[in-house]
C-alpha atoms as a PDB file:
ATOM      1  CA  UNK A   1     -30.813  -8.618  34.830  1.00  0.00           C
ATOM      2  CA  UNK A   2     -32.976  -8.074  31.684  1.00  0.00           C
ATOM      3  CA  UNK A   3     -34.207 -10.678  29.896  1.00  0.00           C
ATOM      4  CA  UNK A   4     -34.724 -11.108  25.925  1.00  0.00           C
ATOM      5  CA  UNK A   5     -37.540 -11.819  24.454  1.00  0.00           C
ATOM      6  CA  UNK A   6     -37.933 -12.761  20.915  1.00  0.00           C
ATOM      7  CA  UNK A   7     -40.153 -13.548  18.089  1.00  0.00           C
ATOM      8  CA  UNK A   8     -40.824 -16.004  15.727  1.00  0.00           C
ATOM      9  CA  UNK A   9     -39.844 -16.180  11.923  1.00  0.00           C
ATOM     10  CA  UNK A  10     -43.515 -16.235  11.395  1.00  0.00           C
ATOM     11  CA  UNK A  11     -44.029 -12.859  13.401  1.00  0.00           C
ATOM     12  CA  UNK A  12     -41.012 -11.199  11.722  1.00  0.00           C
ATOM     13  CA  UNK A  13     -42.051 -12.500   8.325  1.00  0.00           C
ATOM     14  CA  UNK A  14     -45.296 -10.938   8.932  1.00  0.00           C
ATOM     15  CA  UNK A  15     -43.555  -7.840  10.590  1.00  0.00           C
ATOM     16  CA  UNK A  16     -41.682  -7.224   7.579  1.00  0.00           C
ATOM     17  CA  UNK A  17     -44.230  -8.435   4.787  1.00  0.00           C
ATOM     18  CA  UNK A  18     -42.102 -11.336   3.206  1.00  0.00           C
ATOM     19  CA  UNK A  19     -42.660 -15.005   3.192  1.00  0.00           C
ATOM     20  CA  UNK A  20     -40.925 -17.255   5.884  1.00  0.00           C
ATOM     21  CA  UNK A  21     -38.869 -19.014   3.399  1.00  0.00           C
ATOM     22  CA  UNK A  22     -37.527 -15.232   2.661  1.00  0.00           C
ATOM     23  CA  UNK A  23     -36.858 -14.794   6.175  1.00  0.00           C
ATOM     24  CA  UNK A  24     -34.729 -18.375   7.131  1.00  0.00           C
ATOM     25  CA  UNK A  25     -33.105 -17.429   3.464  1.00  0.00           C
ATOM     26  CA  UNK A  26     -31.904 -14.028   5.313  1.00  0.00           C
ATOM     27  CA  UNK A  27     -30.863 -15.896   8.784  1.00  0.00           C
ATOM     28  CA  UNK A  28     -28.840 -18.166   6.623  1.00  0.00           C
ATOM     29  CA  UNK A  29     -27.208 -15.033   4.911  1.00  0.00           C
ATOM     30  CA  UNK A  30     -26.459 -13.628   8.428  1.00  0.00           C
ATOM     31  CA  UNK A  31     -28.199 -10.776   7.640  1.00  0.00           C
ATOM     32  CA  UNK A  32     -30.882 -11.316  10.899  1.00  0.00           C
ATOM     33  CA  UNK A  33     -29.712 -12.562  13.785  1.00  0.00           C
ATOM     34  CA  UNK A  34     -31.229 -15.728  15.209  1.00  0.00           C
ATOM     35  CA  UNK A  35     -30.939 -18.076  18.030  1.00  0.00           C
ATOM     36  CA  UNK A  36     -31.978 -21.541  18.085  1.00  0.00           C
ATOM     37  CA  UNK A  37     -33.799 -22.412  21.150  1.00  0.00           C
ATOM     38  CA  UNK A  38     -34.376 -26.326  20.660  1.00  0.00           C
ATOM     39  CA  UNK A  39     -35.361 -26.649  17.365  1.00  0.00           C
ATOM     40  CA  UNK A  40     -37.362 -23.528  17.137  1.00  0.00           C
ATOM     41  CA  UNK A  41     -35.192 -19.747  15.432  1.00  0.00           C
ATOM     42  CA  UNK A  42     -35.859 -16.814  17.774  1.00  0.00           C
ATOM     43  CA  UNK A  43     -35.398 -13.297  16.611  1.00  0.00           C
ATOM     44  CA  UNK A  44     -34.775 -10.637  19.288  1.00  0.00           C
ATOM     45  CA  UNK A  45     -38.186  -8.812  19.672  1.00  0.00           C
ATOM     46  CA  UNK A  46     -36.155  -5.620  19.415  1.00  0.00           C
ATOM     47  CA  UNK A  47     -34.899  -6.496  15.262  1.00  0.00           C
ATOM     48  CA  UNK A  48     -34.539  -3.184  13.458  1.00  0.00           C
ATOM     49  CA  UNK A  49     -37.862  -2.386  12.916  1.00  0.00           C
ATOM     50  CA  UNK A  50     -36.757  -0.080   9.779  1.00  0.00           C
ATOM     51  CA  UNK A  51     -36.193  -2.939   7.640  1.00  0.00           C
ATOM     52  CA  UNK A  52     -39.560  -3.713   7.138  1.00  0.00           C
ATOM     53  CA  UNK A  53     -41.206  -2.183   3.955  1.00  0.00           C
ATOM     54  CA  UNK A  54     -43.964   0.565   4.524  1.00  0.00           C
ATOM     55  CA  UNK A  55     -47.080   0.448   2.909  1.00  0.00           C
ATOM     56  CA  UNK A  56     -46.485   3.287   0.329  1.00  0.00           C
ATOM     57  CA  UNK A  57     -43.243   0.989  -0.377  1.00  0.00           C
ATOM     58  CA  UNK A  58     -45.134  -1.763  -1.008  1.00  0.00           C
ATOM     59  CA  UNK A  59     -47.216  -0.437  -3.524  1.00  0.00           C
ATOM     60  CA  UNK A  60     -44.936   1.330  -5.322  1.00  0.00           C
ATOM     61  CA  UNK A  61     -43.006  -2.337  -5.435  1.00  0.00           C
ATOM     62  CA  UNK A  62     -46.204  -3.374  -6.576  1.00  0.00           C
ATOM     63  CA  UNK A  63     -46.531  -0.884  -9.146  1.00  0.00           C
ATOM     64  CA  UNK A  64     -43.765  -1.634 -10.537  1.00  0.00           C
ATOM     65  CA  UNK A  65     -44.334  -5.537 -10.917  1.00  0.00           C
ATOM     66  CA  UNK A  66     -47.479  -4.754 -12.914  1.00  0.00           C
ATOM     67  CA  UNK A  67     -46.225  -2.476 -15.129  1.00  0.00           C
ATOM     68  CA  UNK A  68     -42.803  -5.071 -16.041  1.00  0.00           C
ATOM     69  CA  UNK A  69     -45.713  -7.867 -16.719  1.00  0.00           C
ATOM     70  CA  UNK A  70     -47.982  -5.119 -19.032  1.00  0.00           C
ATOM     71  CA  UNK A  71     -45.154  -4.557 -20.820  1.00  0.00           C
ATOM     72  CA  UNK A  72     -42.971  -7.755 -20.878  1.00  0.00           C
ATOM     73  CA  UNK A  73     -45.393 -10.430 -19.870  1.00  0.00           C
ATOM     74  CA  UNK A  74     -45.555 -12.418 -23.442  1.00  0.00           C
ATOM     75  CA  UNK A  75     -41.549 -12.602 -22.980  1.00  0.00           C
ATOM     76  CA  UNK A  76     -41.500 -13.392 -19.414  1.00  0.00           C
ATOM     77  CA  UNK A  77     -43.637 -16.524 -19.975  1.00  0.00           C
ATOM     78  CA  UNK A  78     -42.107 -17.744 -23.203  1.00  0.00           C
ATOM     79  CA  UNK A  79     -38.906 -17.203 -21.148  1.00  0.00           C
ATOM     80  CA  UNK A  80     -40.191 -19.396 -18.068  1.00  0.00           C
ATOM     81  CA  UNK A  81     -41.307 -22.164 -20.704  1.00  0.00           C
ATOM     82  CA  UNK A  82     -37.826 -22.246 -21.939  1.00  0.00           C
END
Protein backbone atom coordinates (compact mmCIF):
# COMPACT_ATOMS: atom_id res chain seq x y z
CA UNK A 1 0.00 0.00 0.00
CA UNK A 2 1.45 3.46 -0.88
CA UNK A 3 0.94 6.16 1.11
CA UNK A 4 0.35 10.03 0.16
CA UNK A 5 2.15 12.53 1.22
CA UNK A 6 1.31 16.10 0.82
CA UNK A 7 2.27 19.63 1.22
CA UNK A 8 1.22 22.61 2.66
CA UNK A 9 -0.51 25.73 1.02
CA UNK A 10 2.52 27.52 2.18
CA UNK A 11 4.94 25.05 0.25
CA UNK A 12 2.74 25.08 -2.89
CA UNK A 13 2.32 28.83 -2.69
CA UNK A 14 5.96 29.04 -2.63
CA UNK A 15 6.23 26.15 -5.27
CA UNK A 16 4.26 28.05 -7.60
CA UNK A 17 5.31 31.77 -6.71
CA UNK A 18 1.81 33.17 -5.60
CA UNK A 19 0.61 34.30 -2.28
CA UNK A 20 -1.35 31.83 0.03
CA UNK A 21 -4.45 33.78 -0.15
CA UNK A 22 -4.04 33.02 -4.13
CA UNK A 23 -3.67 29.51 -3.42
CA UNK A 24 -6.95 28.79 -0.77
CA UNK A 25 -8.69 31.28 -3.55
CA UNK A 26 -7.78 28.34 -6.18
CA UNK A 27 -8.80 25.31 -3.64
CA UNK A 28 -12.04 27.11 -3.25
CA UNK A 29 -12.38 27.29 -7.16
CA UNK A 30 -11.64 23.50 -7.30
CA UNK A 31 -9.00 24.11 -9.40
CA UNK A 32 -6.24 22.26 -6.74
CA UNK A 33 -7.21 19.56 -5.01
CA UNK A 34 -7.05 19.61 -1.22
CA UNK A 35 -7.78 17.55 1.75
CA UNK A 36 -8.46 18.74 5.10
CA UNK A 37 -6.63 16.84 7.65
CA UNK A 38 -8.03 18.47 11.01
CA UNK A 39 -8.03 21.87 10.39
CA UNK A 40 -4.92 22.00 8.37
CA UNK A 41 -5.42 21.82 3.72
CA UNK A 42 -3.00 19.21 2.34
CA UNK A 43 -2.04 19.21 -1.26
CA UNK A 44 -0.79 15.91 -2.74
CA UNK A 45 3.07 16.31 -2.93
CA UNK A 46 2.72 15.03 -6.48
CA UNK A 47 0.36 18.54 -7.75
CA UNK A 48 1.19 19.21 -11.39
CA UNK A 49 4.31 20.67 -11.08
CA UNK A 50 3.74 22.53 -14.63
CA UNK A 51 1.49 24.98 -13.21
CA UNK A 52 3.94 26.81 -11.53
CA UNK A 53 5.39 29.88 -13.45
CA UNK A 54 9.15 29.65 -14.58
CA UNK A 55 11.45 32.24 -13.97
CA UNK A 56 11.69 33.64 -17.59
CA UNK A 57 7.69 33.71 -17.06
CA UNK A 58 7.92 35.64 -14.27
CA UNK A 59 9.80 38.31 -15.61
CA UNK A 60 8.26 38.68 -18.62
CA UNK A 61 4.89 39.01 -16.23
CA UNK A 62 6.93 41.43 -14.62
CA UNK A 63 7.81 43.24 -17.60
CA UNK A 64 4.79 43.70 -18.49
CA UNK A 65 3.41 45.23 -15.10
CA UNK A 66 6.06 47.94 -15.39
CA UNK A 67 5.55 48.92 -18.62
CA UNK A 68 1.22 49.19 -17.99
CA UNK A 69 2.31 51.53 -14.81
CA UNK A 70 5.03 53.72 -17.22
CA UNK A 71 2.47 54.19 -19.39
CA UNK A 72 -0.89 54.28 -17.47
CA UNK A 73 0.19 54.90 -13.94
CA UNK A 74 -1.34 58.67 -13.53
CA UNK A 75 -4.78 56.88 -14.64
CA UNK A 76 -4.43 53.85 -12.64
CA UNK A 77 -4.14 55.90 -9.41
CA UNK A 78 -6.70 58.57 -10.14
CA UNK A 79 -8.79 55.45 -10.98
CA UNK A 80 -8.03 53.68 -7.48
CA UNK A 81 -8.89 57.15 -5.71
CA UNK A 82 -12.19 57.05 -7.36
Amino acid sequence: MRKTRYISVAQLAKRMGISRVAVYKQIRRGRIKAERIGNMLAIPENFPKERALSKEMKERIDKAVRKTFAEYGEVIKRLGRD
